[in-house]
C-alpha atoms as a PDB file:
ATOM      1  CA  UNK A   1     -26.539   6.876  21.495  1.00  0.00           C
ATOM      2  CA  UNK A   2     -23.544   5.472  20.680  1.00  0.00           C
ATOM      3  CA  UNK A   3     -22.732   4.137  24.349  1.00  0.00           C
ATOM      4  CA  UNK A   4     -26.205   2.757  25.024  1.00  0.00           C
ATOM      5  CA  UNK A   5     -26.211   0.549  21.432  1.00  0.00           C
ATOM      6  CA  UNK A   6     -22.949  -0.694  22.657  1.00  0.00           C
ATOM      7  CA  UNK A   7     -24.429  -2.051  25.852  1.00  0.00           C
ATOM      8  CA  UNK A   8     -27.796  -2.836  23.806  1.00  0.00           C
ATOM      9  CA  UNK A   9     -25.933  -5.099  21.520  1.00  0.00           C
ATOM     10  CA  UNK A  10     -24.299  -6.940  24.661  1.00  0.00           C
ATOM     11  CA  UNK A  11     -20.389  -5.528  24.352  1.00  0.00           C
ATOM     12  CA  UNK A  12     -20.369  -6.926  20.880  1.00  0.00           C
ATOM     13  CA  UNK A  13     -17.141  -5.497  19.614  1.00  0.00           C
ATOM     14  CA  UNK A  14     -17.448  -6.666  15.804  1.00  0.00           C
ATOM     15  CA  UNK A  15     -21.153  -5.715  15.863  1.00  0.00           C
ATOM     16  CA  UNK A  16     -20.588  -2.327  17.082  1.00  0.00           C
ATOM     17  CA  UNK A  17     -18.202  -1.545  14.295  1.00  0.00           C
ATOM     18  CA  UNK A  18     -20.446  -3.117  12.020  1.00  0.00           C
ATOM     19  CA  UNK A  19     -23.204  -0.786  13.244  1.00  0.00           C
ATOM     20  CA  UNK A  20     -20.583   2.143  12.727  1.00  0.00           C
ATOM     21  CA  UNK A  21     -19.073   1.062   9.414  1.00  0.00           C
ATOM     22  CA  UNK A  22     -22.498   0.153   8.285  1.00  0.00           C
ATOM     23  CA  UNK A  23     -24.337   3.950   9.147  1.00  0.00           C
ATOM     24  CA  UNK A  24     -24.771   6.719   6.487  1.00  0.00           C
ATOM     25  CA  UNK A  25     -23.011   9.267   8.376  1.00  0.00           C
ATOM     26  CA  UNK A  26     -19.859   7.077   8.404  1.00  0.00           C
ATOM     27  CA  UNK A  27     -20.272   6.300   4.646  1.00  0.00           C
ATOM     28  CA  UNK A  28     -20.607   9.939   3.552  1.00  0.00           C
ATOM     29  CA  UNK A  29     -17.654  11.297   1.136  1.00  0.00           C
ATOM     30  CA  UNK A  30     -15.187  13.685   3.095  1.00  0.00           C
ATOM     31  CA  UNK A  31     -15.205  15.790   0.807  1.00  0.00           C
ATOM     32  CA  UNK A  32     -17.106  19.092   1.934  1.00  0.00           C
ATOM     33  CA  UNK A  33     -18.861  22.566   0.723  1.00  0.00           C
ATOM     34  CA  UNK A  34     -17.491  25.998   1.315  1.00  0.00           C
ATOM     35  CA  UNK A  35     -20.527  26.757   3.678  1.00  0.00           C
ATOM     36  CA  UNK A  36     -20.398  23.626   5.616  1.00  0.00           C
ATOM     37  CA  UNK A  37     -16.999  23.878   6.087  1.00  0.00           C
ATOM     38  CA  UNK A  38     -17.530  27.526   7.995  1.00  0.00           C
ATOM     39  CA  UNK A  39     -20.588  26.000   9.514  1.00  0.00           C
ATOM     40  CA  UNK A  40     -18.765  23.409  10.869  1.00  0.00           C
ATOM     41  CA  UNK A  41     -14.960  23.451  10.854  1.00  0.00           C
ATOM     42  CA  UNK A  42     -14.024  20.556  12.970  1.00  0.00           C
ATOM     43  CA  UNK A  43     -16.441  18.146  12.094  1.00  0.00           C
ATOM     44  CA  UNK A  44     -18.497  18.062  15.479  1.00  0.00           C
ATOM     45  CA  UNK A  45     -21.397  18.157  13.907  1.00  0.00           C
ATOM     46  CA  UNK A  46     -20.533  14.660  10.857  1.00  0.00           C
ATOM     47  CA  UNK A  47     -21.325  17.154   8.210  1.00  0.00           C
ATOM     48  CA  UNK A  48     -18.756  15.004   6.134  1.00  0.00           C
ATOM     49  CA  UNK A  49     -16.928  11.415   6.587  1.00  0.00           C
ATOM     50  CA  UNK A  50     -13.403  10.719   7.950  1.00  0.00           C
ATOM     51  CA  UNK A  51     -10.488  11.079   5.816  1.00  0.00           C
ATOM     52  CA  UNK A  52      -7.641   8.879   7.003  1.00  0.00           C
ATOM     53  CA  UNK A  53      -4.694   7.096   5.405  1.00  0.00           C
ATOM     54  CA  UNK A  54      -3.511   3.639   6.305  1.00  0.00           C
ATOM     55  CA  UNK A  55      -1.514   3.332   9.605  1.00  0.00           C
ATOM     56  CA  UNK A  56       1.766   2.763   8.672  1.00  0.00           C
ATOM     57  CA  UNK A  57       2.498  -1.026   8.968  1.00  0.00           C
ATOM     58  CA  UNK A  58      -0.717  -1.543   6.522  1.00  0.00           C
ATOM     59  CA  UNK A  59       0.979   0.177   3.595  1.00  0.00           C
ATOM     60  CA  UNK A  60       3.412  -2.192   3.007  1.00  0.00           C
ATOM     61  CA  UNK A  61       1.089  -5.381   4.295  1.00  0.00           C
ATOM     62  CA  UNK A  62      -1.557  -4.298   2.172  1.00  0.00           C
ATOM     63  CA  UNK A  63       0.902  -4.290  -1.047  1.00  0.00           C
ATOM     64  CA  UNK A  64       2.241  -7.587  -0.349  1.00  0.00           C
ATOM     65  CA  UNK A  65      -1.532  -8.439   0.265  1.00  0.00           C
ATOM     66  CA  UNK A  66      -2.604  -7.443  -3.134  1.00  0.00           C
ATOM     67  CA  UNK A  67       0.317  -9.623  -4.758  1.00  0.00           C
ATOM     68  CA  UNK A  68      -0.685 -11.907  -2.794  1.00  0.00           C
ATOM     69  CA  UNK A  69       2.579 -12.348  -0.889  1.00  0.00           C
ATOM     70  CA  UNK A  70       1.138 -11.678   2.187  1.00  0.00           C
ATOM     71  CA  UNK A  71       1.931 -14.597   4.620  1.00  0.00           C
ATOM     72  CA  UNK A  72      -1.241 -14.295   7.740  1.00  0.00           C
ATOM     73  CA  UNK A  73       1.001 -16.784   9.676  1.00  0.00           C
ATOM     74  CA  UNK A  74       0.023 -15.503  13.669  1.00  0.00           C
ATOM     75  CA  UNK A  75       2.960 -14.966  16.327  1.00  0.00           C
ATOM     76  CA  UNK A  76       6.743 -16.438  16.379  1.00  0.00           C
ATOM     77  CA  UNK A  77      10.014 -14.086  16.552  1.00  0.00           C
ATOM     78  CA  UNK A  78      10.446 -10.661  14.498  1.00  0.00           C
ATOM     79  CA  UNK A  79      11.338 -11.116  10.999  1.00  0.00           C
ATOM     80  CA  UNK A  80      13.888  -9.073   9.576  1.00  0.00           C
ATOM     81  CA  UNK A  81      13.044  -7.899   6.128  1.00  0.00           C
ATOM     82  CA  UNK A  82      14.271  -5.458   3.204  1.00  0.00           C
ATOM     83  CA  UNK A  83      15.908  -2.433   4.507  1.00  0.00           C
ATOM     84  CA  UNK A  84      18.856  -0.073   2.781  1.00  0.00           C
ATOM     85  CA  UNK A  85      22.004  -1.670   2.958  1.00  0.00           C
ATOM     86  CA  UNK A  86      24.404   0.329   5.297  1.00  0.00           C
ATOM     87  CA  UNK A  87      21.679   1.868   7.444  1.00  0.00           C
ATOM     88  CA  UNK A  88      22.707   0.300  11.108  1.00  0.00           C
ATOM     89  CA  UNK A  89      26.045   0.624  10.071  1.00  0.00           C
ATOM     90  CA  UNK A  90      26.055   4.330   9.867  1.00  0.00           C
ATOM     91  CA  UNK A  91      24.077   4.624  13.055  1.00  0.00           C
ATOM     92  CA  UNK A  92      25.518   1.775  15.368  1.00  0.00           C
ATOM     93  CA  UNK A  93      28.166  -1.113  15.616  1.00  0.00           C
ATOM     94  CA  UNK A  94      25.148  -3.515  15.015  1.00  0.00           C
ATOM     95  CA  UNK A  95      24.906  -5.624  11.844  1.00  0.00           C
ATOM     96  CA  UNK A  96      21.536  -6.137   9.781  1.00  0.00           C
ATOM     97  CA  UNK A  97      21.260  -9.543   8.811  1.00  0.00           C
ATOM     98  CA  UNK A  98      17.851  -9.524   6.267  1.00  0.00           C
ATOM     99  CA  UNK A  99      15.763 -12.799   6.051  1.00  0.00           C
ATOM    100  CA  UNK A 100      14.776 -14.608   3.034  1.00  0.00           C
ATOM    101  CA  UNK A 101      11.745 -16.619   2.264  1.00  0.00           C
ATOM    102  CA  UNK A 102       8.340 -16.124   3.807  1.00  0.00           C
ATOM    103  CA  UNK A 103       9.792 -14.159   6.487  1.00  0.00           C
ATOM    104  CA  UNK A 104      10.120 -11.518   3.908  1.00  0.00           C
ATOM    105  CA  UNK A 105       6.673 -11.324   3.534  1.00  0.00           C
ATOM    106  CA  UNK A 106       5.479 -11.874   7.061  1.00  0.00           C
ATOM    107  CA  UNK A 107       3.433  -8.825   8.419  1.00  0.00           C
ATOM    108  CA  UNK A 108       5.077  -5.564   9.198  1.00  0.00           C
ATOM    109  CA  UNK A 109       4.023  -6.177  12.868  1.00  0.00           C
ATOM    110  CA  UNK A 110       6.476  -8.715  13.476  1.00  0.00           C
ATOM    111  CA  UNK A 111       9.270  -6.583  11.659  1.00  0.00           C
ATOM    112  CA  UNK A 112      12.150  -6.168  14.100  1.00  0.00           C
ATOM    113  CA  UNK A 113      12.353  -2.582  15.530  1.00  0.00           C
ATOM    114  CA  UNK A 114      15.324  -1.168  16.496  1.00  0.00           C
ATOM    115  CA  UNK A 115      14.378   1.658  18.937  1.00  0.00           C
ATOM    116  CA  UNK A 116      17.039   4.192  17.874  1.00  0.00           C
ATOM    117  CA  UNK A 117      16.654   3.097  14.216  1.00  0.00           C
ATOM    118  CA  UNK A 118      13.132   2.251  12.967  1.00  0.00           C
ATOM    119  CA  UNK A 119      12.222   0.710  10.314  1.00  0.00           C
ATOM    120  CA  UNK A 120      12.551   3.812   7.261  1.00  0.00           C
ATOM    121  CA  UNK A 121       9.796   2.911   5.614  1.00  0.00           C
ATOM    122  CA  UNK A 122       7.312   3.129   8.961  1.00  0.00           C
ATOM    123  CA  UNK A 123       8.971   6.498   9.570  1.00  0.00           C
ATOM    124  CA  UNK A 124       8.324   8.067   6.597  1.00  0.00           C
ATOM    125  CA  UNK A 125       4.860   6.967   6.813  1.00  0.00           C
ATOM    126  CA  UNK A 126       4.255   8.710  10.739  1.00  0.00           C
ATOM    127  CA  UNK A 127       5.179   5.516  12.689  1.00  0.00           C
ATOM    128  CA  UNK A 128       6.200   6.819  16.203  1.00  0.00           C
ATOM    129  CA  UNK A 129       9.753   6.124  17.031  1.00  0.00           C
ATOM    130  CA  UNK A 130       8.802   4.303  20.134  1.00  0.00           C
ATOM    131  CA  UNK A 131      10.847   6.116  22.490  1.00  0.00           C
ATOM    132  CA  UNK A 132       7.868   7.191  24.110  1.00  0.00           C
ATOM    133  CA  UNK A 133       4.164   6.811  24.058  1.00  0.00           C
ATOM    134  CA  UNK A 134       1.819   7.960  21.574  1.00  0.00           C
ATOM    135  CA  UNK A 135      -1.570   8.068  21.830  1.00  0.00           C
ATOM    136  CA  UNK A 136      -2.471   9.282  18.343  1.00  0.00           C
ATOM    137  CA  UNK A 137       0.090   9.500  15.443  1.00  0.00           C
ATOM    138  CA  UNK A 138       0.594  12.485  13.017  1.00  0.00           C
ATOM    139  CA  UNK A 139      -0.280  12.161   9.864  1.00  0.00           C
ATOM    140  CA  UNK A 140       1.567  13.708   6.948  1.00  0.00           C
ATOM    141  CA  UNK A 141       1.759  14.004   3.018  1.00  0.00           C
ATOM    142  CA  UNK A 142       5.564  14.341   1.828  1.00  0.00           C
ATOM    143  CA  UNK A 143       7.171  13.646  -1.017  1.00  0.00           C
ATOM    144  CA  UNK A 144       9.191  10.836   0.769  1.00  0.00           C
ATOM    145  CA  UNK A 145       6.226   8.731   0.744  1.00  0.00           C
ATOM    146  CA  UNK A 146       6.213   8.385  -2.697  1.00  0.00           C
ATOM    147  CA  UNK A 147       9.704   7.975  -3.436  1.00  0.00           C
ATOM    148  CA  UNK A 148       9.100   5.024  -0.894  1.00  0.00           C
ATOM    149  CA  UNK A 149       5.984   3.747  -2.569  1.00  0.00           C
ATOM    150  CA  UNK A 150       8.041   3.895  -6.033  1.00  0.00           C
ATOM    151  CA  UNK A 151      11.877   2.764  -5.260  1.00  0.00           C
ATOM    152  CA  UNK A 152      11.323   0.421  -1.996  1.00  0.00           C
ATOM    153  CA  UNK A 153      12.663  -2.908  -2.935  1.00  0.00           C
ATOM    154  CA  UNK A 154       9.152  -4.424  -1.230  1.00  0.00           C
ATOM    155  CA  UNK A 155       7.252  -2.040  -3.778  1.00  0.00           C
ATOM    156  CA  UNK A 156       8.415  -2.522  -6.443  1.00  0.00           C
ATOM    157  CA  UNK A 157       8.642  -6.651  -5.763  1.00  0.00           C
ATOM    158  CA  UNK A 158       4.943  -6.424  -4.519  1.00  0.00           C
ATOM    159  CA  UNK A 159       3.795  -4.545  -8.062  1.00  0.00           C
ATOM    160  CA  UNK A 160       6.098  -6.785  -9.770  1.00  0.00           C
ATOM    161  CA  UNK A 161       4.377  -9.881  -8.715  1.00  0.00           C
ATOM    162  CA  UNK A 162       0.831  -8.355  -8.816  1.00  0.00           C
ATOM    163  CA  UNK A 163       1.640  -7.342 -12.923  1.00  0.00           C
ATOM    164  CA  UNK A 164       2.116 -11.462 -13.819  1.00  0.00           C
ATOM    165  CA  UNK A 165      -1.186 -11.741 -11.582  1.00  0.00           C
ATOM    166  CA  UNK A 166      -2.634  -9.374 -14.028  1.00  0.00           C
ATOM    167  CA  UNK A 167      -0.686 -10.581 -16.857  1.00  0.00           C
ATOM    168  CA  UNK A 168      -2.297 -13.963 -15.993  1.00  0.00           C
ATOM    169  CA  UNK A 169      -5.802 -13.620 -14.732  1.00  0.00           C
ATOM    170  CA  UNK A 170      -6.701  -9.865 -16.336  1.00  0.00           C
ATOM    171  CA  UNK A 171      -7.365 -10.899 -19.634  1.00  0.00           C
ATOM    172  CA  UNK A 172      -5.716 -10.593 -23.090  1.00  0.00           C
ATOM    173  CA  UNK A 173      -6.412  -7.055 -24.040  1.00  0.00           C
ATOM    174  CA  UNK A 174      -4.445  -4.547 -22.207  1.00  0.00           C
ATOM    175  CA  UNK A 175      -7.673  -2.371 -21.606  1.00  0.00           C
ATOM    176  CA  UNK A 176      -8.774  -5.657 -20.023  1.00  0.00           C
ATOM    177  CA  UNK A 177      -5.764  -5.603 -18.027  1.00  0.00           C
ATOM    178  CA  UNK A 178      -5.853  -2.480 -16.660  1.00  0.00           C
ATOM    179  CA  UNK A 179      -9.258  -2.592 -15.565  1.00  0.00           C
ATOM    180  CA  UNK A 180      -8.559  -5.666 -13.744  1.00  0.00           C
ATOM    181  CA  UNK A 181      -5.149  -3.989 -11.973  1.00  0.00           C
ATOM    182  CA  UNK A 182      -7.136  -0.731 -11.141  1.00  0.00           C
ATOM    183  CA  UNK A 183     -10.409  -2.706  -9.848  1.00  0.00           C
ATOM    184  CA  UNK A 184      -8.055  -5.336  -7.245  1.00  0.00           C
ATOM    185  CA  UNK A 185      -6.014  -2.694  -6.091  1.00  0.00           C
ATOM    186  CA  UNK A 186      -8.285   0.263  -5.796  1.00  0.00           C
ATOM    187  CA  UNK A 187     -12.018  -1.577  -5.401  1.00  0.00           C
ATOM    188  CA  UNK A 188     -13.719   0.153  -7.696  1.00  0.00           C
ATOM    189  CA  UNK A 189     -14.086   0.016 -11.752  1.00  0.00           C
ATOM    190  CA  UNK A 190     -12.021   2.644 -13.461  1.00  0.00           C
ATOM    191  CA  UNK A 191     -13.551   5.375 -15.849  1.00  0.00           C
ATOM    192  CA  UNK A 192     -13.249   5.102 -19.398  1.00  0.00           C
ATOM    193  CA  UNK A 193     -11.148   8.583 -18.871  1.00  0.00           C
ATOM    194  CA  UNK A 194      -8.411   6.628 -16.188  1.00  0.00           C
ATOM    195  CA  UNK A 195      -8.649   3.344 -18.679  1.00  0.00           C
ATOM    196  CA  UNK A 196      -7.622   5.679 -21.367  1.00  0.00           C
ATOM    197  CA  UNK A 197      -4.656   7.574 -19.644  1.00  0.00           C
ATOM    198  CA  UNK A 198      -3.431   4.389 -18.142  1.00  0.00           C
ATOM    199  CA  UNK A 199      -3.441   2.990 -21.424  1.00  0.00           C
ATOM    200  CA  UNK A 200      -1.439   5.757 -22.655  1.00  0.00           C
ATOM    201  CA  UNK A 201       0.973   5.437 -19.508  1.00  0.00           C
ATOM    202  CA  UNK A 202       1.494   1.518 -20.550  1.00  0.00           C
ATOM    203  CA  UNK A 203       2.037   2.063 -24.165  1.00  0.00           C
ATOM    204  CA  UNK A 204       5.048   4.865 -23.391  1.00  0.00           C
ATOM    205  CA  UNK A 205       6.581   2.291 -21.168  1.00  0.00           C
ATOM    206  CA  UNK A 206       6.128  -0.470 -22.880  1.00  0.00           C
ATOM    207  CA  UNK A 207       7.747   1.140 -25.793  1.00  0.00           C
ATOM    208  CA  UNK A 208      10.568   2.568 -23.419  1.00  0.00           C
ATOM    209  CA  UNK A 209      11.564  -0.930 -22.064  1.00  0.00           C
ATOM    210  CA  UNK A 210      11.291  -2.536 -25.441  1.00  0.00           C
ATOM    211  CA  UNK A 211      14.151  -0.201 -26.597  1.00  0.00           C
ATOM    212  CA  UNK A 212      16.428  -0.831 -23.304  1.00  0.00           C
ATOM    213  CA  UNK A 213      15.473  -4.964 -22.539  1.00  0.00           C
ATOM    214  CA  UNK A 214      17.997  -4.716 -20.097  1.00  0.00           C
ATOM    215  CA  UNK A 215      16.779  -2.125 -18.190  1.00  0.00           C
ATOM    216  CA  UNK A 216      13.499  -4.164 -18.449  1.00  0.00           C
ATOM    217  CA  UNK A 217      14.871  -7.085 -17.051  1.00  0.00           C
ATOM    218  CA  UNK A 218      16.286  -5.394 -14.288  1.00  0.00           C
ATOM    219  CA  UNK A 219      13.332  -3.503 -13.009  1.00  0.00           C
ATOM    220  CA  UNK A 220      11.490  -7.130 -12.812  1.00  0.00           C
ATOM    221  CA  UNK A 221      14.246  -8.288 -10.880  1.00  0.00           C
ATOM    222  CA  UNK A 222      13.775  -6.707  -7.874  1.00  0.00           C
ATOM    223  CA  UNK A 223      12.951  -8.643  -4.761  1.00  0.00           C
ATOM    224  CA  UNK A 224      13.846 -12.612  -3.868  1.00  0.00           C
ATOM    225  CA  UNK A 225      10.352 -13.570  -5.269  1.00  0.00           C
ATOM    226  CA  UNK A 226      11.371 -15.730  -8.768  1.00  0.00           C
ATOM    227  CA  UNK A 227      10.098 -13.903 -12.202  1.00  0.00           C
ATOM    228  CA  UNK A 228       7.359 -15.782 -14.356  1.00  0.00           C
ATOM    229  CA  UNK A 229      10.317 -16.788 -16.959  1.00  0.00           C
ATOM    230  CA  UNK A 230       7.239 -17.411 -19.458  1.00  0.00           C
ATOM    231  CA  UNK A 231       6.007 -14.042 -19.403  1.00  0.00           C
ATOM    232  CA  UNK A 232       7.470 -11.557 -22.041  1.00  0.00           C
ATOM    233  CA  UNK A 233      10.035  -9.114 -20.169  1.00  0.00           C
ATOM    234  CA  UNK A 234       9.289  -6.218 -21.756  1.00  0.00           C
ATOM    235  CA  UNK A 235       5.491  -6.322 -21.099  1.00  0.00           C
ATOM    236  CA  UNK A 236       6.015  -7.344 -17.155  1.00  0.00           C
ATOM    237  CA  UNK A 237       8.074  -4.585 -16.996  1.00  0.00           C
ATOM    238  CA  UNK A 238       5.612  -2.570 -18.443  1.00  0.00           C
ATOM    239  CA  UNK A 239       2.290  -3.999 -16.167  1.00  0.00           C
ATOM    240  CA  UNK A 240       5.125  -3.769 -13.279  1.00  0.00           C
ATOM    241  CA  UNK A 241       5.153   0.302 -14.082  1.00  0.00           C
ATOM    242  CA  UNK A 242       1.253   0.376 -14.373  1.00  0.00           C
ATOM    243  CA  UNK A 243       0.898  -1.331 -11.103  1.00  0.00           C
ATOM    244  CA  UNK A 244       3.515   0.193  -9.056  1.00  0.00           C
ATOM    245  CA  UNK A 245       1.728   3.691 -10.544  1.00  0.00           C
ATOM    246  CA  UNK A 246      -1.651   2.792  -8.985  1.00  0.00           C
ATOM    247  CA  UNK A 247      -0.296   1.536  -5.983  1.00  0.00           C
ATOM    248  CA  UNK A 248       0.726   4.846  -5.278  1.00  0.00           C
ATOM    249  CA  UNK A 249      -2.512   6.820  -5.795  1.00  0.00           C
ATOM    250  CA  UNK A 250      -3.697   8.125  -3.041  1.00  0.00           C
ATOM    251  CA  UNK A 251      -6.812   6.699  -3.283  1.00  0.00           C
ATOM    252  CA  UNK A 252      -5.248   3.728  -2.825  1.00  0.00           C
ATOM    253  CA  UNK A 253      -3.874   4.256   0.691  1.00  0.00           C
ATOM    254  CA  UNK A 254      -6.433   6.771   1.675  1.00  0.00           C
ATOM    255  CA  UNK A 255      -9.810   6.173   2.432  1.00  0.00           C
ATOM    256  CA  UNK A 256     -12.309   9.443   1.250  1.00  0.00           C
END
């Protein structure tokens, strides 16, 4: 049926997804029964919707999107961003010279790719070395993905500068805040339950960094992106904490 509504609808690429997107079967939850999981194992028969993460590029573009870093500039040379210091230099007599500016923020498409020595955080997130073709990637769940998603200089910059978004546009009330956060990054209004224990997550933080400002300050320094100096340390430390935490749900990279 499929095939024949392509042709119908004249080899109209966006209109066939749109048809696809758009359908009930596609739109269902993936989450499935005992019995229709015996009944139907493998999915042949759409008993349930696809369950997929974000390819691998689109983890960190879609963080920088959210900030609002993102820079949709099309084509020119690869860019060179944030990477470990040391990395080539354990693996080759090459030196990695990182960019500054926009080119920090282009999209992870134009990131330069070293064949031998990929980008890490692509390859903890299945990107295929590119020594050979792949046709379909592997996807995994490991704890490295989350230790990326939580320590990655682009991460944490990314949450940083989506907290004095928040900070800025969310409101006044923390509660107000946090709905805000949770709504742009997730797409969907939080419970009263999630408002509650992110509340609870903000207020230990916030209480944390106000009795170590230095280690405050630090954590918002992360990244070549300048600091709001008008916004109170402590606090963007603390919104940087709440965003960087929702950033790494899965529900925020994974699509159910």
């Amino acid at each position: 049926w499929l095939a024949t509504e392509f042709i119908r609808l004249g080899w109209d690429m966006k209109a066939f997804q749109k048809t696809i997107v758009m359908s009930a079967t596609y739109q269902q939850s993936s989450k499935t029964t005992k019995d229709m999981g015996q009944r139907d194992p493998e999915n042949r028969l759409f008993s349930h919707g696809p369950r997929f993460r974000l390819p691998a590029p689109m983890v960190r573009d879609q963080a920088l999107a959210l900030a609002g870093l993102l820079v949709n500039q099309i084509g020119g040379p690869s860019v060179m961003p944030y990477q470990p210091d040391g990395l080539w230099a354990d693996l080759s007599a090459a030196t990695y010279k990182q960019d500054h500016g926009d080119k920090l923020y282009r999209r992870s498409l134009y990131t330069f790719w070293k064949r031998t020595i990929p980008p890490p955080t692509m390859a903890n997130f299945d990107a295929s070395n590119r020594e050979s073709c792949v046709v379909r990637q592997n996807l995994t769940n490991t704890p490295l993905q989350a230790l990326d998603l939580m320590n990655d200089v682009a991460f944490l910059e990314a949450a940083r500068v989506l907290a004095q978004r928040v900070m800025e546009e969310g409101g006044s009330k923390p509660e107000e805040r946090i709905a805000y956060a949770f709504r742009r990054i997730t797409g969907r209004a939080p419970s009263k339950a999630e408002i509650q224990l992110l509340l609870s997550s903000f207020n230990f933080q916030l209480d944390a960094f106000q009795s170590k400002p230095d280690a405050a300050l630090k954590y918002v320094s992360q990244g070549e992106y300048p600091r709001d100096p008008k916004l109170n340390v402590n606090q963007l430390a603390a919104y940087t904490t709440l965003t960087s935490f929702i950033l790494n749900l899965d529900e925020t990279s994974t699509k159910e």
